[in-house]
PDB file of N, CA and C in Angstrom:
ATOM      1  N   UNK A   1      17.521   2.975  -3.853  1.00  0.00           N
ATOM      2  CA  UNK A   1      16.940   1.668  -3.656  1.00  0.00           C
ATOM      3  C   UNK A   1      15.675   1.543  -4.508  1.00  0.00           C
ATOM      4  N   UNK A   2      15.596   0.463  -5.246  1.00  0.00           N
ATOM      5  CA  UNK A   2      14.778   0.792  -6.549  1.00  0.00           C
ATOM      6  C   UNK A   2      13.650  -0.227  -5.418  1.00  0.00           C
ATOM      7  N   UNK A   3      12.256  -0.048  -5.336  1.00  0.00           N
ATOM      8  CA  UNK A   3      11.100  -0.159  -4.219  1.00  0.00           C
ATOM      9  C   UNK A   3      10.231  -1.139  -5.899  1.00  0.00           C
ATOM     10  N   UNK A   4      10.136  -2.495  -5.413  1.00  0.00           N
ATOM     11  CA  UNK A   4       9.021  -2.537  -6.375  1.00  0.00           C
ATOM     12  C   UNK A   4       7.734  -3.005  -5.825  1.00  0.00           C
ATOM     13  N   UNK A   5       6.425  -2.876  -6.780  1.00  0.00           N
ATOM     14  CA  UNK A   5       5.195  -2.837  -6.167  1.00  0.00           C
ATOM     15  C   UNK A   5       4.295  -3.570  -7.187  1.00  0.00           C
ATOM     16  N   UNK A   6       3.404  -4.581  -6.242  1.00  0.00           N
ATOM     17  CA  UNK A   6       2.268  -4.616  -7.718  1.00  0.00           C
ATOM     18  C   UNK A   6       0.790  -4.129  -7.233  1.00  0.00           C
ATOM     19  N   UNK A   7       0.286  -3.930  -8.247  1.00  0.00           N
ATOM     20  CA  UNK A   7      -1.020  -2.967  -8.197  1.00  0.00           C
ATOM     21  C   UNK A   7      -2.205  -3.418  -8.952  1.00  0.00           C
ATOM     22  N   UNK A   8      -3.236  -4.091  -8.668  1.00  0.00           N
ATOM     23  CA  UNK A   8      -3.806  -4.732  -9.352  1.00  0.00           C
ATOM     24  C   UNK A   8      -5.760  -3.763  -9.388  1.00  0.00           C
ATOM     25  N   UNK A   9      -5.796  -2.737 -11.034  1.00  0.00           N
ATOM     26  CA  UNK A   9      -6.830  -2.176 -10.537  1.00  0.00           C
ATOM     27  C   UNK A   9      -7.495  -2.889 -11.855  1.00  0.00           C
ATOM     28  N   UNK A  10      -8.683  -2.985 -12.018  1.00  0.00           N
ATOM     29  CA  UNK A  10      -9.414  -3.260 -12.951  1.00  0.00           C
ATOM     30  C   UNK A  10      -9.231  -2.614 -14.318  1.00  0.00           C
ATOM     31  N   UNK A  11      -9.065  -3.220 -15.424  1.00  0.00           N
ATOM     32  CA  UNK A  11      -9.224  -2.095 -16.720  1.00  0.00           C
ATOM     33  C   UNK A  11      -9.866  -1.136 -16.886  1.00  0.00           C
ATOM     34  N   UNK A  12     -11.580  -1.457 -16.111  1.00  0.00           N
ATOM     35  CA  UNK A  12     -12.286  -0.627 -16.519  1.00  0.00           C
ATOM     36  C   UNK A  12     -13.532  -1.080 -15.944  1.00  0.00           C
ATOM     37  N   UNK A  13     -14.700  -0.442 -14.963  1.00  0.00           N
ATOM     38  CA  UNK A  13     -15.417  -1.054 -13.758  1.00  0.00           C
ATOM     39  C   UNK A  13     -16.962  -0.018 -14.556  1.00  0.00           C
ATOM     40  N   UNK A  14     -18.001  -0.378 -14.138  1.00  0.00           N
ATOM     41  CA  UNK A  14     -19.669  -0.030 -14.500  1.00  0.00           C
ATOM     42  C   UNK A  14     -19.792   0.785 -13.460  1.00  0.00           C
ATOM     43  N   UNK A  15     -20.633   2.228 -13.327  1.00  0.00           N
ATOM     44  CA  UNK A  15     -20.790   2.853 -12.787  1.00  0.00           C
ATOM     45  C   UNK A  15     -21.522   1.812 -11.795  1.00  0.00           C
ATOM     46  N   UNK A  16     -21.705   2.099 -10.120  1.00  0.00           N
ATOM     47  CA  UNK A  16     -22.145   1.431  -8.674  1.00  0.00           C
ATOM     48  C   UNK A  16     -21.717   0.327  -8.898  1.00  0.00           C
ATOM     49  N   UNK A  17     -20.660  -0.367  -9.838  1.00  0.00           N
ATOM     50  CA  UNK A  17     -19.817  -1.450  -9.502  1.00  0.00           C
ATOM     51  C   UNK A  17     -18.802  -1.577  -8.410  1.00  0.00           C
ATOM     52  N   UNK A  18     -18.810  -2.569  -7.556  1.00  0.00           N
ATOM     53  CA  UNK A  18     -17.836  -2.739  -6.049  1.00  0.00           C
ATOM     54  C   UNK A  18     -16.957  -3.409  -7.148  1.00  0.00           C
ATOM     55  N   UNK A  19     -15.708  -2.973  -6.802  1.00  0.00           N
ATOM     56  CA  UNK A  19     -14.742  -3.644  -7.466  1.00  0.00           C
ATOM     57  C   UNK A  19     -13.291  -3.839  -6.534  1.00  0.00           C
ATOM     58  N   UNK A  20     -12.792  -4.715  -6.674  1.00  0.00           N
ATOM     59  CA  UNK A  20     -11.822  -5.183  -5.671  1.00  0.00           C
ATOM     60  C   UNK A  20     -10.067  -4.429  -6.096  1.00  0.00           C
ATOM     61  N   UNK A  21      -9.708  -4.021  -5.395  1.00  0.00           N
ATOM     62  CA  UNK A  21      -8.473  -2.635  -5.484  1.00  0.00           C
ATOM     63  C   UNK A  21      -7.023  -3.632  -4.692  1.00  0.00           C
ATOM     64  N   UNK A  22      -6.020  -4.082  -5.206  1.00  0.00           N
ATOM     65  CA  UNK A  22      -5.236  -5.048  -4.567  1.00  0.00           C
ATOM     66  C   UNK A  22      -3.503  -4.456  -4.418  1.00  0.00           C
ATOM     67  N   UNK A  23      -2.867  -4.194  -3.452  1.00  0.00           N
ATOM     68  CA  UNK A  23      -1.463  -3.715  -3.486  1.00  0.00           C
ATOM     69  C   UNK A  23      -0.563  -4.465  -3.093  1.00  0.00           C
ATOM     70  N   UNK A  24       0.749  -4.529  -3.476  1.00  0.00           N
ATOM     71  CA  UNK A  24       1.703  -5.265  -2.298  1.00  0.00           C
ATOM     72  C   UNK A  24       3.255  -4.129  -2.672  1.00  0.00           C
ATOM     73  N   UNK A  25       4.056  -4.040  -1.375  1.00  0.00           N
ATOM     74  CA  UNK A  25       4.869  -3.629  -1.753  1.00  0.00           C
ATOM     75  C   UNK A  25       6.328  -4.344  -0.992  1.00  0.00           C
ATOM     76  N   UNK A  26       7.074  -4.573  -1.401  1.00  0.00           N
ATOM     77  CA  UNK A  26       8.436  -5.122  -1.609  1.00  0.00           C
ATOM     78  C   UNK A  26       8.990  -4.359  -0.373  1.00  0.00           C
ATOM     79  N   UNK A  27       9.107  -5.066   0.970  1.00  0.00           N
ATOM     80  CA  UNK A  27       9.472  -3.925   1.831  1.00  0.00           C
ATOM     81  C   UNK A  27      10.030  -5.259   3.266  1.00  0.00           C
ATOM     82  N   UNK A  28      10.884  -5.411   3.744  1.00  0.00           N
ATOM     83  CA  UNK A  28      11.306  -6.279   4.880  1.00  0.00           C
ATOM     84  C   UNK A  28      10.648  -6.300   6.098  1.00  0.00           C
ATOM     85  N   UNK A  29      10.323  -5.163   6.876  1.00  0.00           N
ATOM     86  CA  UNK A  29       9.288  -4.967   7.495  1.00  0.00           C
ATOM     87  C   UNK A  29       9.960  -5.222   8.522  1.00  0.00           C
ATOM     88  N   UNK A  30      11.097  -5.282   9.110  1.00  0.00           N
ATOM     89  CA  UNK A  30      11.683  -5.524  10.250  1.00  0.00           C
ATOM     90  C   UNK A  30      11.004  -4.967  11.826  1.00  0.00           C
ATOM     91  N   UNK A  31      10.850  -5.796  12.350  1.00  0.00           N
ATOM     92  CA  UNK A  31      10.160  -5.540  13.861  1.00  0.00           C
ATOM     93  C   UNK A  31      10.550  -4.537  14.693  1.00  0.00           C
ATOM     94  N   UNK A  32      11.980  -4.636  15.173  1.00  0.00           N
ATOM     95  CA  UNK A  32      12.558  -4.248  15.852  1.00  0.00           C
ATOM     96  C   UNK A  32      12.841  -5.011  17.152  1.00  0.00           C
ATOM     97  N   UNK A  33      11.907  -6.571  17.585  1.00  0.00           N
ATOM     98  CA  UNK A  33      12.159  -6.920  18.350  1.00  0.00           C
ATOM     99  C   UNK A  33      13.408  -8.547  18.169  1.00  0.00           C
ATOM    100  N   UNK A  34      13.994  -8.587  16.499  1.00  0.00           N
ATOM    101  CA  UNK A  34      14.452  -9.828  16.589  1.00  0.00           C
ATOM    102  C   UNK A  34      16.187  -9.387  16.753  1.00  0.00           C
ATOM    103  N   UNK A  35      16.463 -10.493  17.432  1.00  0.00           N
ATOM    104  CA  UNK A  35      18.345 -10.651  17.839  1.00  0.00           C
ATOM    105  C   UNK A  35      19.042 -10.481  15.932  1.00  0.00           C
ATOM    106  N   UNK A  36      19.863 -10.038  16.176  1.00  0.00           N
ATOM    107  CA  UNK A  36      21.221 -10.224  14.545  1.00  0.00           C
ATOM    108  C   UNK A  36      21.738 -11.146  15.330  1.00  0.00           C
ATOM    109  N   UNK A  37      23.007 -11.902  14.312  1.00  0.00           N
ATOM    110  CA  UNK A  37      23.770 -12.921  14.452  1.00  0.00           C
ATOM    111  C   UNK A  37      25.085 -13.109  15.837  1.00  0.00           C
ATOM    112  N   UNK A  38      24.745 -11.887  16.204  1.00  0.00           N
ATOM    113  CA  UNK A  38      25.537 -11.470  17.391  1.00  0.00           C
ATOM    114  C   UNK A  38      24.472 -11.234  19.042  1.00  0.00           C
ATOM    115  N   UNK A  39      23.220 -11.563  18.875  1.00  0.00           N
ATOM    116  CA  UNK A  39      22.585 -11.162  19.581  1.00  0.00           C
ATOM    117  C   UNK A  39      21.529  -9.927  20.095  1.00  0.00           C
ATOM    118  N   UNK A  40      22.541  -8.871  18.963  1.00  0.00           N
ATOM    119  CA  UNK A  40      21.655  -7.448  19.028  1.00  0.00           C
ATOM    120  C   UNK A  40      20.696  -7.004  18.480  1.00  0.00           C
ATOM    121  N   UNK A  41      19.716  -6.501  18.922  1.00  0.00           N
ATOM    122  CA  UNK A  41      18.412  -6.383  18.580  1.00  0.00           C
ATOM    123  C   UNK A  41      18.715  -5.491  17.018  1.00  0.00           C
ATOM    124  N   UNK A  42      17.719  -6.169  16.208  1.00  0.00           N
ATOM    125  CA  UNK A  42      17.445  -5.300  14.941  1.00  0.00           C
ATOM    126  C   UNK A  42      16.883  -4.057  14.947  1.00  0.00           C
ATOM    127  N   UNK A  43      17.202  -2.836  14.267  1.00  0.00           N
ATOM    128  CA  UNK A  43      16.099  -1.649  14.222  1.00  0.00           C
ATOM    129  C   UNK A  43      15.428  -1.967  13.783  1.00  0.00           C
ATOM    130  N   UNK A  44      13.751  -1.659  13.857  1.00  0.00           N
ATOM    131  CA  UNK A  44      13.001  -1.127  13.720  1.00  0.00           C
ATOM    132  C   UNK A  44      12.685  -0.769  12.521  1.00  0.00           C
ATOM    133  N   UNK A  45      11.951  -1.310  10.864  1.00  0.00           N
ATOM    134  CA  UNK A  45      12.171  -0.716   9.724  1.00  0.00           C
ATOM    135  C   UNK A  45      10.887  -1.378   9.447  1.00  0.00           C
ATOM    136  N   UNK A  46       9.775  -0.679   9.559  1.00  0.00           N
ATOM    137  CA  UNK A  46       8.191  -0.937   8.753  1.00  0.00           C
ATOM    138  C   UNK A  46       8.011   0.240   8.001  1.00  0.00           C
ATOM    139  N   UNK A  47       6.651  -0.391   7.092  1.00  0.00           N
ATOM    140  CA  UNK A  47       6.005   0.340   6.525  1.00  0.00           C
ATOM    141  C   UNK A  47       4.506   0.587   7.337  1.00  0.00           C
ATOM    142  N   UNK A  48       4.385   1.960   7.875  1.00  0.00           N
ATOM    143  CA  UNK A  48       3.741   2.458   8.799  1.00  0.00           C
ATOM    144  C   UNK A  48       2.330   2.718   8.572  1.00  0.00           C
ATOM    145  N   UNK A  49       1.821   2.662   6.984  1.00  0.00           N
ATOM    146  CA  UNK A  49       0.949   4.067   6.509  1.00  0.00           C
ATOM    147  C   UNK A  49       0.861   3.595   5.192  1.00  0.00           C
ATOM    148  N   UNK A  50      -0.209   3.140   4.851  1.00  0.00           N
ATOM    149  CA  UNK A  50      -0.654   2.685   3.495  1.00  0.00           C
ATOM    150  C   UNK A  50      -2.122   3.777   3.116  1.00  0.00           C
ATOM    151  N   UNK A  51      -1.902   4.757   1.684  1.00  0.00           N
ATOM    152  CA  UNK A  51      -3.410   5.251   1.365  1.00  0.00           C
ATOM    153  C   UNK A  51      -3.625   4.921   0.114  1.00  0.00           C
ATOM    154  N   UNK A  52      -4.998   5.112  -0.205  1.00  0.00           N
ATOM    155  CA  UNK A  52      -4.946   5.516  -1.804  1.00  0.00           C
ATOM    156  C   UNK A  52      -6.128   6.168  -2.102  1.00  0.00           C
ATOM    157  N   UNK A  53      -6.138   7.092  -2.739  1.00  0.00           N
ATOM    158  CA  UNK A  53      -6.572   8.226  -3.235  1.00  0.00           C
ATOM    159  C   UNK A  53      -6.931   8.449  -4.724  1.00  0.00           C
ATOM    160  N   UNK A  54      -8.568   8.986  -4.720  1.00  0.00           N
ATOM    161  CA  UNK A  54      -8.631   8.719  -6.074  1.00  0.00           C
ATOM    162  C   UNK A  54      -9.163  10.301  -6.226  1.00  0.00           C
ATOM    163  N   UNK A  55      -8.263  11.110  -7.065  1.00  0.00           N
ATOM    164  CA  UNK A  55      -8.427  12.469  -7.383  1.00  0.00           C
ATOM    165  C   UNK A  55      -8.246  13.412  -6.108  1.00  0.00           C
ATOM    166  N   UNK A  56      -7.203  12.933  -5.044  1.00  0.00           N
ATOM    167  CA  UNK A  56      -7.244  13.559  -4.367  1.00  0.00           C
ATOM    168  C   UNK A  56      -8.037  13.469  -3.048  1.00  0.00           C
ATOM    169  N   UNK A  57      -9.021  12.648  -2.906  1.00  0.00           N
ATOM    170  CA  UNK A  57      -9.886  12.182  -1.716  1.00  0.00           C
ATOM    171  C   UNK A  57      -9.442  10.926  -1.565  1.00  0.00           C
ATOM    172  N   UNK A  58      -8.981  10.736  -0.515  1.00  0.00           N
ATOM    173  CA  UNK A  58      -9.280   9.341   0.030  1.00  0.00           C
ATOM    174  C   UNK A  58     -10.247   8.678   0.215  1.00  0.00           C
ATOM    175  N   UNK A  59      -9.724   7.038  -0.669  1.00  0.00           N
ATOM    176  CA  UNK A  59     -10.969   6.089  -0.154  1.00  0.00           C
ATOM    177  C   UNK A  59     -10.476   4.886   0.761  1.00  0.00           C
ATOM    178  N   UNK A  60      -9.488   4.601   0.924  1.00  0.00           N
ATOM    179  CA  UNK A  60      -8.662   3.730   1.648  1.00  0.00           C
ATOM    180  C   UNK A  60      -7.699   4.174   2.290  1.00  0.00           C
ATOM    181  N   UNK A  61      -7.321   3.673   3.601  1.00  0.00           N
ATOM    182  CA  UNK A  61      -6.179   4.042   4.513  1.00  0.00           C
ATOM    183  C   UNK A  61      -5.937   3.063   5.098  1.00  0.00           C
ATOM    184  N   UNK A  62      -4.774   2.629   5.938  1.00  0.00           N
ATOM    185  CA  UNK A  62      -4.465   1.433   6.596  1.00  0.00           C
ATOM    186  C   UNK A  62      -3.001   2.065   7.570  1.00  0.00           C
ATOM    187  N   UNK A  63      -3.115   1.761   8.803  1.00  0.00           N
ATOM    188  CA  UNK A  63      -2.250   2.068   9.753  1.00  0.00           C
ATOM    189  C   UNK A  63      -1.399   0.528  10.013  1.00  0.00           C
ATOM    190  N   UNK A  64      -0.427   0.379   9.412  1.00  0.00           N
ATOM    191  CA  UNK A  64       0.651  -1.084   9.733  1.00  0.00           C
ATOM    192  C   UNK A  64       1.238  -1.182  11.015  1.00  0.00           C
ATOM    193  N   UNK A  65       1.772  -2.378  11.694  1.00  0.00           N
ATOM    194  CA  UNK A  65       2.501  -2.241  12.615  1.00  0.00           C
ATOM    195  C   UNK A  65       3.530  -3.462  12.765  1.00  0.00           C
ATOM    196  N   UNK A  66       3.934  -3.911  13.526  1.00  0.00           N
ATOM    197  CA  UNK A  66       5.079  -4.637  13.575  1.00  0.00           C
ATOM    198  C   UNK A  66       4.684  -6.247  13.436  1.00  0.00           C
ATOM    199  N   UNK A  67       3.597  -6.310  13.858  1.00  0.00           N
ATOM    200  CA  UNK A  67       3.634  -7.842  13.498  1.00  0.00           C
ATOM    201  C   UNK A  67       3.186  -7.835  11.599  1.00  0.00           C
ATOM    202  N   UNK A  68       3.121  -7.143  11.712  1.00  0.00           N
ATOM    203  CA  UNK A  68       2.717  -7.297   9.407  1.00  0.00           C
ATOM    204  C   UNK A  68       4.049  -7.859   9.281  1.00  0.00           C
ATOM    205  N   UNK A  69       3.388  -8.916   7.886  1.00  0.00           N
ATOM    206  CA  UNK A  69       4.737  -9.979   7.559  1.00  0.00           C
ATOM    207  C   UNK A  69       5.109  -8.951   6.820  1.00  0.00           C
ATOM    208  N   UNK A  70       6.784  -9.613   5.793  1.00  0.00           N
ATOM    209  CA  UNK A  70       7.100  -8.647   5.256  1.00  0.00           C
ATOM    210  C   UNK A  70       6.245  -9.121   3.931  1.00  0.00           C
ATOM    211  N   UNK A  71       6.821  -7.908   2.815  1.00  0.00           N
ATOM    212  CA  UNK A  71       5.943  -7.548   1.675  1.00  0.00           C
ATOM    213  C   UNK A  71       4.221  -7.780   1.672  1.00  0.00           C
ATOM    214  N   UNK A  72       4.063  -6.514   2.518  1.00  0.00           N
ATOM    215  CA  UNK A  72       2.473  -6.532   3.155  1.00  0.00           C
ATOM    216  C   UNK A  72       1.794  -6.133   1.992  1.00  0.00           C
ATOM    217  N   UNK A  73       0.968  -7.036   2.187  1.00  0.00           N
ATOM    218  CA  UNK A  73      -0.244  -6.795   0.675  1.00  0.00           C
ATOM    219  C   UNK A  73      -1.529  -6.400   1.036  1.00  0.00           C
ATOM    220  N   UNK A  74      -2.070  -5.081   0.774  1.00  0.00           N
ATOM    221  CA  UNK A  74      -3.729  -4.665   1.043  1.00  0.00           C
ATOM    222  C   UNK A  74      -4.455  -4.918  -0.074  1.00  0.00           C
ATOM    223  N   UNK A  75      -5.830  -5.717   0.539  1.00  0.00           N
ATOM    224  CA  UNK A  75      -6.830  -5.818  -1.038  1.00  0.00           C
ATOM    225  C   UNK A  75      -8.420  -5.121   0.113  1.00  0.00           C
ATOM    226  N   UNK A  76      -8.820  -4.402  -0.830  1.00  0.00           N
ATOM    227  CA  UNK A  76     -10.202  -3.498  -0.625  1.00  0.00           C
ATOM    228  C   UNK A  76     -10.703  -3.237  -1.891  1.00  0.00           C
ATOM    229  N   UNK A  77     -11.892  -2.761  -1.542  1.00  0.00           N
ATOM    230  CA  UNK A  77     -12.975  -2.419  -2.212  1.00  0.00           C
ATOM    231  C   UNK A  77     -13.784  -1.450  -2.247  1.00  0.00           C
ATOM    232  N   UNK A  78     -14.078  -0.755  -4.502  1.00  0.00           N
ATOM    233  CA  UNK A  78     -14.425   0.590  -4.670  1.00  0.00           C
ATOM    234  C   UNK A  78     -15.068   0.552  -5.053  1.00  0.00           C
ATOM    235  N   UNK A  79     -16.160   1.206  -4.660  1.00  0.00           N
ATOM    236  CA  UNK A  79     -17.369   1.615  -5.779  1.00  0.00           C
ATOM    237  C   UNK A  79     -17.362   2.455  -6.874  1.00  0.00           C
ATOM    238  N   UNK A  80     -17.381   2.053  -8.007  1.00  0.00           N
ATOM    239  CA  UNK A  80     -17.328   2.582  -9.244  1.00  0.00           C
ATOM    240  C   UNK A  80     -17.994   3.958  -9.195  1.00  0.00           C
ATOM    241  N   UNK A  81     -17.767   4.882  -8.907  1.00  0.00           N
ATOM    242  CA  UNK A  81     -18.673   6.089  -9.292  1.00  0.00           C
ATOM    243  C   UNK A  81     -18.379   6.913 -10.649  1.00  0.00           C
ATOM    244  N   UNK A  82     -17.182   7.305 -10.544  1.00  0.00           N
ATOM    245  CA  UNK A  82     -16.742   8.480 -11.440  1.00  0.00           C
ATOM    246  C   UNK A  82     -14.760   7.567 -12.162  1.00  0.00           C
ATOM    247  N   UNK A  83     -14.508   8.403 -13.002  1.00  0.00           N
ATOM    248  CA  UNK A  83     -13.403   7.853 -13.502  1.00  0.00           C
ATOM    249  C   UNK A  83     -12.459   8.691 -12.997  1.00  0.00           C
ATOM    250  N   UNK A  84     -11.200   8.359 -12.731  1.00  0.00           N
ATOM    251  CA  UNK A  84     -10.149   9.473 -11.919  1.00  0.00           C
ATOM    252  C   UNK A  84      -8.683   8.576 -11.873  1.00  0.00           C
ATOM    253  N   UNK A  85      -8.092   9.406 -11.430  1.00  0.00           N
ATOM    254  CA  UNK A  85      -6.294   8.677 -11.137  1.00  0.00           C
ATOM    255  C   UNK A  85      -6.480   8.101  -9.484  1.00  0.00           C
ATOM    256  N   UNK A  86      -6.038   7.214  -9.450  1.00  0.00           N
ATOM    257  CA  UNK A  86      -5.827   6.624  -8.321  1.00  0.00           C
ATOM    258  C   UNK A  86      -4.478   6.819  -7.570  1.00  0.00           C
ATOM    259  N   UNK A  87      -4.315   7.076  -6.612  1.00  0.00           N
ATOM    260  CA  UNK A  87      -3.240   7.305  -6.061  1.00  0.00           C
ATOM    261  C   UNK A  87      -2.729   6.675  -5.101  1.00  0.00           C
ATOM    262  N   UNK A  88      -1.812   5.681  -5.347  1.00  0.00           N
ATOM    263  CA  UNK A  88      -1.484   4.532  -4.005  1.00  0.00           C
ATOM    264  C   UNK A  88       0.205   5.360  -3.406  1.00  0.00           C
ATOM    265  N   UNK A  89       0.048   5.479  -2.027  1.00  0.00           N
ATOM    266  CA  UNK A  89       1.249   5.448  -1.038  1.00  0.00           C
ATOM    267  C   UNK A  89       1.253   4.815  -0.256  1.00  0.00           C
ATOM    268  N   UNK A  90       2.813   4.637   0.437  1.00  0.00           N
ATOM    269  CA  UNK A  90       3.402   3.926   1.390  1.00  0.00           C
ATOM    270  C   UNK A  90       4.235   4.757   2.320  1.00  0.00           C
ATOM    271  N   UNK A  91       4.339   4.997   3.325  1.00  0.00           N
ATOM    272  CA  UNK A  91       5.667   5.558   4.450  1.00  0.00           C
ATOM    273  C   UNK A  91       5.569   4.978   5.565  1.00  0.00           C
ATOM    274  N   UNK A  92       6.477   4.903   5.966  1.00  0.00           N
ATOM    275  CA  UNK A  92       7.135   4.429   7.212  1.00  0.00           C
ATOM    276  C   UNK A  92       8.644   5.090   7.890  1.00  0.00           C
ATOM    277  N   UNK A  93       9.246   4.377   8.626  1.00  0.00           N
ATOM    278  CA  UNK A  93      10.223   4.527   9.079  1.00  0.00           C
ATOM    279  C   UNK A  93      11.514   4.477   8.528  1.00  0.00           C
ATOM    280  N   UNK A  94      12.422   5.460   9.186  1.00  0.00           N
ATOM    281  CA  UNK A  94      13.742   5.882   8.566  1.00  0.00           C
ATOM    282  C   UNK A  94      13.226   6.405   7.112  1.00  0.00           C
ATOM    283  N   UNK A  95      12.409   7.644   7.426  1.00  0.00           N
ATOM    284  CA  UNK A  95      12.179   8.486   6.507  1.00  0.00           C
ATOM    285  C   UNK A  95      11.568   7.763   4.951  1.00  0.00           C
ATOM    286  N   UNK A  96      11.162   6.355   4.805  1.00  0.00           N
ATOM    287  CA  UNK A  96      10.575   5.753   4.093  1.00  0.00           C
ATOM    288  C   UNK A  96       9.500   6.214   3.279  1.00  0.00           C
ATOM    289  N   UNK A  97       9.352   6.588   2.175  1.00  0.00           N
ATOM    290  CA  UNK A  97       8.368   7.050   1.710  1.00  0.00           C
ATOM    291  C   UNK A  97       8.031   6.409  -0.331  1.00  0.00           C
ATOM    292  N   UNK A  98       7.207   5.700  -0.535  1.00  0.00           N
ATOM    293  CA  UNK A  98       6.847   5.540  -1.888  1.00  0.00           C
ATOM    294  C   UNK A  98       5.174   5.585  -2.497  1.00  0.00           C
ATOM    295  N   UNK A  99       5.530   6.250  -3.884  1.00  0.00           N
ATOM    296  CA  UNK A  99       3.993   6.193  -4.338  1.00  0.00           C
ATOM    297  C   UNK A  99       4.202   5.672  -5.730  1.00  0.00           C
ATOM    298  N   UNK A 100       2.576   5.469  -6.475  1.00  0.00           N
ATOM    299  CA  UNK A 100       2.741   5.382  -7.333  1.00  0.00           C
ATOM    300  C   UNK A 100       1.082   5.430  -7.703  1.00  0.00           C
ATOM    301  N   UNK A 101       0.866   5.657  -9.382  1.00  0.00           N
ATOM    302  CA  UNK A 101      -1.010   5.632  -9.563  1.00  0.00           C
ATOM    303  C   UNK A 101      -1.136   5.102 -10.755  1.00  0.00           C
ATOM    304  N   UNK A 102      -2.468   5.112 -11.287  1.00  0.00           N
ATOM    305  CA  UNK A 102      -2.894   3.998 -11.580  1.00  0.00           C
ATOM    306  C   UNK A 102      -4.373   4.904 -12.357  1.00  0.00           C
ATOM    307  N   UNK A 103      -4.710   4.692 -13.406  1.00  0.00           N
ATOM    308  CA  UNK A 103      -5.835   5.385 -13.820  1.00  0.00           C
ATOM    309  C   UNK A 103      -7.410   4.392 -13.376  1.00  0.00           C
ATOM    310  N   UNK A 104      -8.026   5.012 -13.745  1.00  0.00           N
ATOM    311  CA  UNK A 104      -9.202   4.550 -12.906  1.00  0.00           C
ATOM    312  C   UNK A 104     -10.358   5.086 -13.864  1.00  0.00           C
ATOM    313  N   UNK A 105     -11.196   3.503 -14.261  1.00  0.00           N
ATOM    314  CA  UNK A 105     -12.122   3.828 -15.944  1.00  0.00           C
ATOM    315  C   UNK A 105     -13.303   3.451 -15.268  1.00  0.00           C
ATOM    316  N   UNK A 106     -13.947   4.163 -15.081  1.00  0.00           N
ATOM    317  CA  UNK A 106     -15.784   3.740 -15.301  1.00  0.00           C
ATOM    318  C   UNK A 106     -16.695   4.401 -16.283  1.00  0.00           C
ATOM    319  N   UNK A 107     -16.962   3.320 -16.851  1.00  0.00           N
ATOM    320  CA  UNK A 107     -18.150   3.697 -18.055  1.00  0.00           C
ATOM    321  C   UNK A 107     -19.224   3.647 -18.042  1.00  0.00           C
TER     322      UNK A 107
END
């Protein structure tokens, strides 16, 4: 299942610059509490667990839950310190799991 995502990081941010860090990922997000066409409840299929990580430390985390619409989009904010790879993930349920990164420029 090809997962797509957009990722919106700055080209390139000034050292003690706050700069705004934006994700969304392509995901249905099913509740678990709505009827199918027959009446029976849907499973259960979110995205549970949003991080991102720059060199390995986390600077953002986010715990999802069932009322998130689908294709849930996080936007936060980094302080420019140092330059590094950014590291955005996603997991959830029925073994759900995607990442992807993103370089990260301060001059």
């Amino acid at each position: 299942m090809a997962v797509r995502t957009l990722i919106a990081v700055p080209a390139q941010a000034r050292r003690g610059e706050v700069v705004p860090i934006r994700a969304t990922i392509q995901h249905v997000m099913e509740s678990g509490f709505r009827p199918d066409g027959q009446g029976r409840t849907l499973p259960r299929d979110i995205v549970t667990r949003f991080e991102c990580r720059l060199d390995g430390q986390l600077v953002f985390a986010a715990d999802l839950y069932p009322a998130v619409a689908a294709n849930p989009y996080l936007s936060f904010v980094l302080r420019a310190e140092r330059s590094g790879q950014l590291a955005f993930s996603w997991s959830g349920d029925n073994g759900f799991s995607h990442g992807e990164s993103r370089p990260f420029v301060v001059a």
